[in-house]
Protein backbone atom coordinates (compact mmCIF):
# COMPACT_ATOMS: atom_id res chain seq x y z
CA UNK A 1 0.00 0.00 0.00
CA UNK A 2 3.15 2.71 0.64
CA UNK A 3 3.78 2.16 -3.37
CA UNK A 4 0.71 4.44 -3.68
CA UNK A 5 1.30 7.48 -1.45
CA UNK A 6 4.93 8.62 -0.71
CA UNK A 7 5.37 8.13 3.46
CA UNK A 8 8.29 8.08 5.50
CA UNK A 9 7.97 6.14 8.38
CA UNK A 10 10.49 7.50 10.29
CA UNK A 11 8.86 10.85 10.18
CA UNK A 12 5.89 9.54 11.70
CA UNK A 13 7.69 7.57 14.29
CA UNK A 14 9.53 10.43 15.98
CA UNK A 15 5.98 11.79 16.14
CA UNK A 16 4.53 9.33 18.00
CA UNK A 17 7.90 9.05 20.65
CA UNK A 18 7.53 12.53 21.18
CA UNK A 19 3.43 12.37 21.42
CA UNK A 20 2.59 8.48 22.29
CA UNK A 21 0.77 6.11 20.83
CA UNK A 22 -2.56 6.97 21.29
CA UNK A 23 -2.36 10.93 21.05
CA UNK A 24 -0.26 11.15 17.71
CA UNK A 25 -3.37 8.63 16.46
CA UNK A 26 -5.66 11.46 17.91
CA UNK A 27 -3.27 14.26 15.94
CA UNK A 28 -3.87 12.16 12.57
CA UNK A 29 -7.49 11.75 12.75
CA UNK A 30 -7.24 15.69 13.44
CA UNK A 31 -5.40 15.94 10.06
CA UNK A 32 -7.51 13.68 8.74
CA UNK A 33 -10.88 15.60 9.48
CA UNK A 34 -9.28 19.27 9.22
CA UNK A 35 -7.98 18.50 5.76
CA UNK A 36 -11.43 16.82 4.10
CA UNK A 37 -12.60 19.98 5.19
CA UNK A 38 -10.26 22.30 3.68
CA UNK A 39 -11.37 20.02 0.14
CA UNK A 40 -15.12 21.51 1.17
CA UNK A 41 -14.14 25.04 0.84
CA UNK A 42 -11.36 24.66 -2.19
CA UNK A 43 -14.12 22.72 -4.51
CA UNK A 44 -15.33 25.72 -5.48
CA UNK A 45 -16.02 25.69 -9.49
CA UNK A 46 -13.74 28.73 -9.89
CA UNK A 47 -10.92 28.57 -6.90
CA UNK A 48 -9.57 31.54 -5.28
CA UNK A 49 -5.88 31.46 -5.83
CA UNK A 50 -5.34 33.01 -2.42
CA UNK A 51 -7.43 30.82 -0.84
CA UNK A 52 -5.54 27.61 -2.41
CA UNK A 53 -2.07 29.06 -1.78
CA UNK A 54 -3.08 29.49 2.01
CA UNK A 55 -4.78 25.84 2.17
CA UNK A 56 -2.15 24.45 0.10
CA UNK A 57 0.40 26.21 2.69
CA UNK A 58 -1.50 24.53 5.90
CA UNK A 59 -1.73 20.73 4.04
CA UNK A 60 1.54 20.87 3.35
CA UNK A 61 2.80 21.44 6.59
CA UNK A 62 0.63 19.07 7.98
CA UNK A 63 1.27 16.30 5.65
CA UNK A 64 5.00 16.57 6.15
CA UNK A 65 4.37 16.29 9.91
CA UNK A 66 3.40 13.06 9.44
CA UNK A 67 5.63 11.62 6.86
CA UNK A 68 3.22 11.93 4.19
CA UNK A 69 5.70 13.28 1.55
CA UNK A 70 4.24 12.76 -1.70
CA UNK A 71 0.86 15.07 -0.37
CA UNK A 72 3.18 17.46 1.42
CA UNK A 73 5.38 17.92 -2.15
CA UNK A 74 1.98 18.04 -4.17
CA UNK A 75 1.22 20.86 -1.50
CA UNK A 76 4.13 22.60 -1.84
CA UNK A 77 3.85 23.05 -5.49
CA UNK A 78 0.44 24.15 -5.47
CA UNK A 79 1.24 26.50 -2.81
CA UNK A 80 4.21 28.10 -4.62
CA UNK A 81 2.14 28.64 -8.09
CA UNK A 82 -1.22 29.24 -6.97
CA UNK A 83 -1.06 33.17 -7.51
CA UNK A 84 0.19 32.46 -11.22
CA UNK A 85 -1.63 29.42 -12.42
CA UNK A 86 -4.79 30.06 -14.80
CA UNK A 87 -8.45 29.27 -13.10
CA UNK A 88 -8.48 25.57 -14.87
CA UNK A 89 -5.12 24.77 -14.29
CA UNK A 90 -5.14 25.66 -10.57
CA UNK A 91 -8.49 23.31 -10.36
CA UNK A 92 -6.71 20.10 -11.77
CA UNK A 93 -3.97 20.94 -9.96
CA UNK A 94 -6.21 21.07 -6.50
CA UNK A 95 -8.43 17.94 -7.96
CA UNK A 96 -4.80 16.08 -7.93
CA UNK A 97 -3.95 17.28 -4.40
CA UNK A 98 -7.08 16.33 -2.99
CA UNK A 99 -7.02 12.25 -4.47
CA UNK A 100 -3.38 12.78 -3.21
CA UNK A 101 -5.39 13.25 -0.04
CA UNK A 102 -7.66 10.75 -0.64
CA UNK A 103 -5.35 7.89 -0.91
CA UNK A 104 -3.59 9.35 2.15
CA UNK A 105 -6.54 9.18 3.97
CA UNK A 106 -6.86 5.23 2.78
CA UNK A 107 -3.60 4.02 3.70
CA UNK A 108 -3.76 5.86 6.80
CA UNK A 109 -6.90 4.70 8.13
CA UNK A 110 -5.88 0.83 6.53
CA UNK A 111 -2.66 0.76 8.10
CA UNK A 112 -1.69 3.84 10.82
CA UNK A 113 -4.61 4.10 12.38
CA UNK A 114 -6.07 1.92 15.15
C-alpha cells in the first residue's frame, strides 16, 4: 500500500515518541478531518488562488508532519504557483492534491490508524 502514497515512516515515528501512541493517532485523525474539510471550501467551481495558496500552505505542513511526503510535495507546489496558475489549471492541480489526499486518507486509516 506505501507504493501508492509517498510516506516516511520514520517521520511519523519520531511523532509518535515525542506524542505516544494513542495521542499522535488522535493528531492524525485531526489531520484527517481538518484536511477533508479544507477540500469543502477549495471545490469551489472557480478557486480563489489566495485561498488555495493558504490551504495548500497549511496541508503541506501538515502532511510533512506526518511523513506523508508525496501530499506534502503536491502541497508545496500548489502553494508556490497558486497566484500564477490560470483558473483551470489551478483546479486540476487542486483535484490532484485532494485524491493525493484521498489515498492518504486510505492508507492511513488501513494501516496507521487503530
Amino acid at each position: 500500500m506505501t507504493d501508492d502514497i509517498a510516506f516516511d515512516k520514520n517521520v511519523l515515528r519520531r511523532l509518535v515518541d515525542e506524542l505516544g501512541a494513542t495521542d499522535a493517532a488522535e493528531v492524525l485523525r485531526a489531520f484527517l478531518e481538518d484536511t477533508r474539510r479544507k477540500f469543502e471550501v477549495l471545490a469551489a467551481e472557480v478557486p480563489d488562488p489566495s485561498l488555495v495558496r493558504q490551504e495548500a500552505h497549511s496541508i503541506k505542513s501538515s502532511a510533512g508532519t506526518f511523513g506523508f511526503t508525496g501530499m506534502s510535495g503536491l502541497a508545496q507546489a500548489l502553494e508556490q504557483s497558486a497566484l500564477s496558475m490560470p483558473p483551470d489549471q489551478l483546479k486540476s492541480a487542486t483535484v490532484a492534491l485532494r485524491r493525493s489526499f484521498e489515498m492518504t486518507t486510505d492508507f492511513a486509516r488501513s494501516v496507521l490508524l487503530p
